[in-house]
Protein backbone atom coordinates (compact mmCIF):
# COMPACT_ATOMS: atom_id res chain seq x y z
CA UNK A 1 23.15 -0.22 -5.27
CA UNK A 2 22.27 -2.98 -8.00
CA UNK A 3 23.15 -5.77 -5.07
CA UNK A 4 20.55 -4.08 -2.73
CA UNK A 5 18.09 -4.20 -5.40
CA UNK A 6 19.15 -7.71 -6.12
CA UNK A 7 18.97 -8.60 -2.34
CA UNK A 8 15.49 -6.41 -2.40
CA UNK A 9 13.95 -8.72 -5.00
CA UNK A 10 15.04 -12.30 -3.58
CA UNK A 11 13.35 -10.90 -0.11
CA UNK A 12 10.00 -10.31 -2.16
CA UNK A 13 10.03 -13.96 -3.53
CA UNK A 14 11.27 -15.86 -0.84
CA UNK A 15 8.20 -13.48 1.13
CA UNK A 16 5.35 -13.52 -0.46
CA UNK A 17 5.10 -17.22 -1.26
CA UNK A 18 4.23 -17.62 2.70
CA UNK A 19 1.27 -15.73 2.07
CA UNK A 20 -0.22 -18.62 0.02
CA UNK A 21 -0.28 -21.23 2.44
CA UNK A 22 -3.64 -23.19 2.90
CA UNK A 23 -3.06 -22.19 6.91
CA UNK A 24 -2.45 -18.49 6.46
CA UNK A 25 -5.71 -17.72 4.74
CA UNK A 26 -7.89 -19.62 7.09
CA UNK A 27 -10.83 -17.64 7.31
CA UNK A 28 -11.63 -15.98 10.43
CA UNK A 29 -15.11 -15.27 12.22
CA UNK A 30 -16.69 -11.95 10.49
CA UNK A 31 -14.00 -11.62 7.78
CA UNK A 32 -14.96 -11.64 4.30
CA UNK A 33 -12.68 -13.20 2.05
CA UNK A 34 -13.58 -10.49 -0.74
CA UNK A 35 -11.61 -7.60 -1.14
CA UNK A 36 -11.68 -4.25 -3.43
CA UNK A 37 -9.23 -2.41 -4.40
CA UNK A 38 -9.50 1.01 -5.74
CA UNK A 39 -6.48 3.18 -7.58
CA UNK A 40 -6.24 6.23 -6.63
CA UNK A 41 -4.05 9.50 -6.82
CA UNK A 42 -3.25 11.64 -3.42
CA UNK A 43 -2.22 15.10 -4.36
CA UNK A 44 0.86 16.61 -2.27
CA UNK A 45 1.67 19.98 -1.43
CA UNK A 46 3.11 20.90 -4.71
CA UNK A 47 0.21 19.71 -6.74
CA UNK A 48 1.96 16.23 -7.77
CA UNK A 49 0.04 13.18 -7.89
CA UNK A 50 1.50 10.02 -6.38
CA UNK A 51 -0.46 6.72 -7.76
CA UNK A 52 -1.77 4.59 -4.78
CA UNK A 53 -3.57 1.35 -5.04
CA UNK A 54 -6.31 1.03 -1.99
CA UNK A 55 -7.30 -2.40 -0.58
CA UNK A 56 -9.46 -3.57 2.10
CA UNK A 57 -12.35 -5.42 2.78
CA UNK A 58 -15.72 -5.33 1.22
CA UNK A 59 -17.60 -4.62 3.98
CA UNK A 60 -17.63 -1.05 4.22
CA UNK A 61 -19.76 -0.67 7.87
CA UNK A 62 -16.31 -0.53 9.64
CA UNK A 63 -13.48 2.44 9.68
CA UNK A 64 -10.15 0.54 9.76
CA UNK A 65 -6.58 0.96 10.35
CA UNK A 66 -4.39 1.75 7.65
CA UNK A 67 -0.99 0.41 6.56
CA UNK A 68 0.98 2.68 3.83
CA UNK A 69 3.34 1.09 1.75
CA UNK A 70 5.77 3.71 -0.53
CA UNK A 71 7.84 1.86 -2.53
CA UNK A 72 10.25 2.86 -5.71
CA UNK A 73 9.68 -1.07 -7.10
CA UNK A 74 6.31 -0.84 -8.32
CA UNK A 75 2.91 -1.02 -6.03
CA UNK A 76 1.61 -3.56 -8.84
CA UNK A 77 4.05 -5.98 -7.61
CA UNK A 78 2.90 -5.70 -4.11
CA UNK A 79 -0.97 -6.41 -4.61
CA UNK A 80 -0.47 -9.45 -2.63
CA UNK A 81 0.75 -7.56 0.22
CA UNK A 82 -2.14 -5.20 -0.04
CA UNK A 83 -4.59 -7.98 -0.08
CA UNK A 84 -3.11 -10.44 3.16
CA UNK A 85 -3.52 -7.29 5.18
CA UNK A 86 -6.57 -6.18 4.06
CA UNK A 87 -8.11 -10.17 4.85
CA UNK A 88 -6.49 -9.49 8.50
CA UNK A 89 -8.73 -6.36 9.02
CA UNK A 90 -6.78 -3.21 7.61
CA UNK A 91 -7.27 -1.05 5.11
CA UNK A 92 -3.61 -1.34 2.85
CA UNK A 93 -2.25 1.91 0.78
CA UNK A 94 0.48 0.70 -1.44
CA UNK A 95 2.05 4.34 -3.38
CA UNK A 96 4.60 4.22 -5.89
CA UNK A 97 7.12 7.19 -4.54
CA UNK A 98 7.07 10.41 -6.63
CA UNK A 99 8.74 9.85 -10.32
CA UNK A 100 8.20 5.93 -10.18
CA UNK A 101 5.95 4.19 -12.17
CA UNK A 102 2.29 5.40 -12.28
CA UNK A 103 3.33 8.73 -10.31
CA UNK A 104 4.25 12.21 -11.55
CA UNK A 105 7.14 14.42 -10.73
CA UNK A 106 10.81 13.54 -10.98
CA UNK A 107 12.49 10.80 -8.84
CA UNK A 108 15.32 11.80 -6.62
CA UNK A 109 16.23 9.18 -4.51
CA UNK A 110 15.43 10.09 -0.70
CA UNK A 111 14.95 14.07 -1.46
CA UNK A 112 11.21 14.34 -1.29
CA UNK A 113 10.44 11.07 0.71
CA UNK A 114 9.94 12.61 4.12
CA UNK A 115 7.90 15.33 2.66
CA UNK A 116 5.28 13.11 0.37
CA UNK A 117 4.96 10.62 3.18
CA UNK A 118 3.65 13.08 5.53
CA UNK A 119 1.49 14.67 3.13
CA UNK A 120 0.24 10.73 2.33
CA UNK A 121 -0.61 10.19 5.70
CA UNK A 122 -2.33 13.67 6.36
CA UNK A 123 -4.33 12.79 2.94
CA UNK A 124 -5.26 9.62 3.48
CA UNK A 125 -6.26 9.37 7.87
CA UNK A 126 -9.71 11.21 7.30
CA UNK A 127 -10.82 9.25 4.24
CA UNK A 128 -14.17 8.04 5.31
CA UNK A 129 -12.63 4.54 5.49
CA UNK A 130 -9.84 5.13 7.36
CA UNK A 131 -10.25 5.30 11.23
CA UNK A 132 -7.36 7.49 11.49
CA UNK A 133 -4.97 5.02 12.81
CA UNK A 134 -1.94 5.12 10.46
């Protein structure tokens, strides 16, 4: 397990750097380069709240495709992630799984992770940003 995490964490830097370059963030007709992001907490069925951080684009006129993210390694880590995608034209939900981090309950590795990200995607398809795409 600690060599997956180990592998895990190499990915992530030898990753995101790509993100950065000059020709990557070229900006594209009617995409704003501004982003928001909101935290938020989606409730699942049994009334525990899994921190998600939301980011898209500033201009709120369109309804956009999500991406969810769940991770166990901490959506603060990730904001990067969140905010490539959301310049590219999706809205980007990055949760930290149940018992990590910012979210409540208990973390049991791959016992509730079916479950929560079903009840993710059912909370999150009809937010009035979201154009149901998931």
């Amino acid at each position: 397990m600690h060599t997956l995490l180990k592998n895990r964490r190499l990915l992530v830097c030898l990753f995101f750097p790509c993100f950065m370059q000059a020709g990557v963030m070229a900006e594209m007709p009617g995409r704003s380069l501004k982003t928001i992001k909101e935290v938020i907490s989606v409730p699942m069925r049994d009334g525990t709240l899994l921190s998600t951080n939301i980011s898209m684009s500033d201009n709120r006129n369109e309804k956009l495709p999500l991406i969810l993210v769940r991770t166990d390694s901490n959506k603060e880590a990730m904001d990067m992630l969140g905010y490539f995608f959301a310049f590219k034209g999706y809205a980007v939900a990055i949760q930290d799984v149940r018992g990590r981090f910012a979210s409540g309950g208990e973390w049991e590795p791959f016992v509730n992770e079916a479950q929560d990200g079903y009840d993710a995607i059912e909370w999150l398809a009809p937010r009035e940003w979201c154009n149901g795409m998931v």
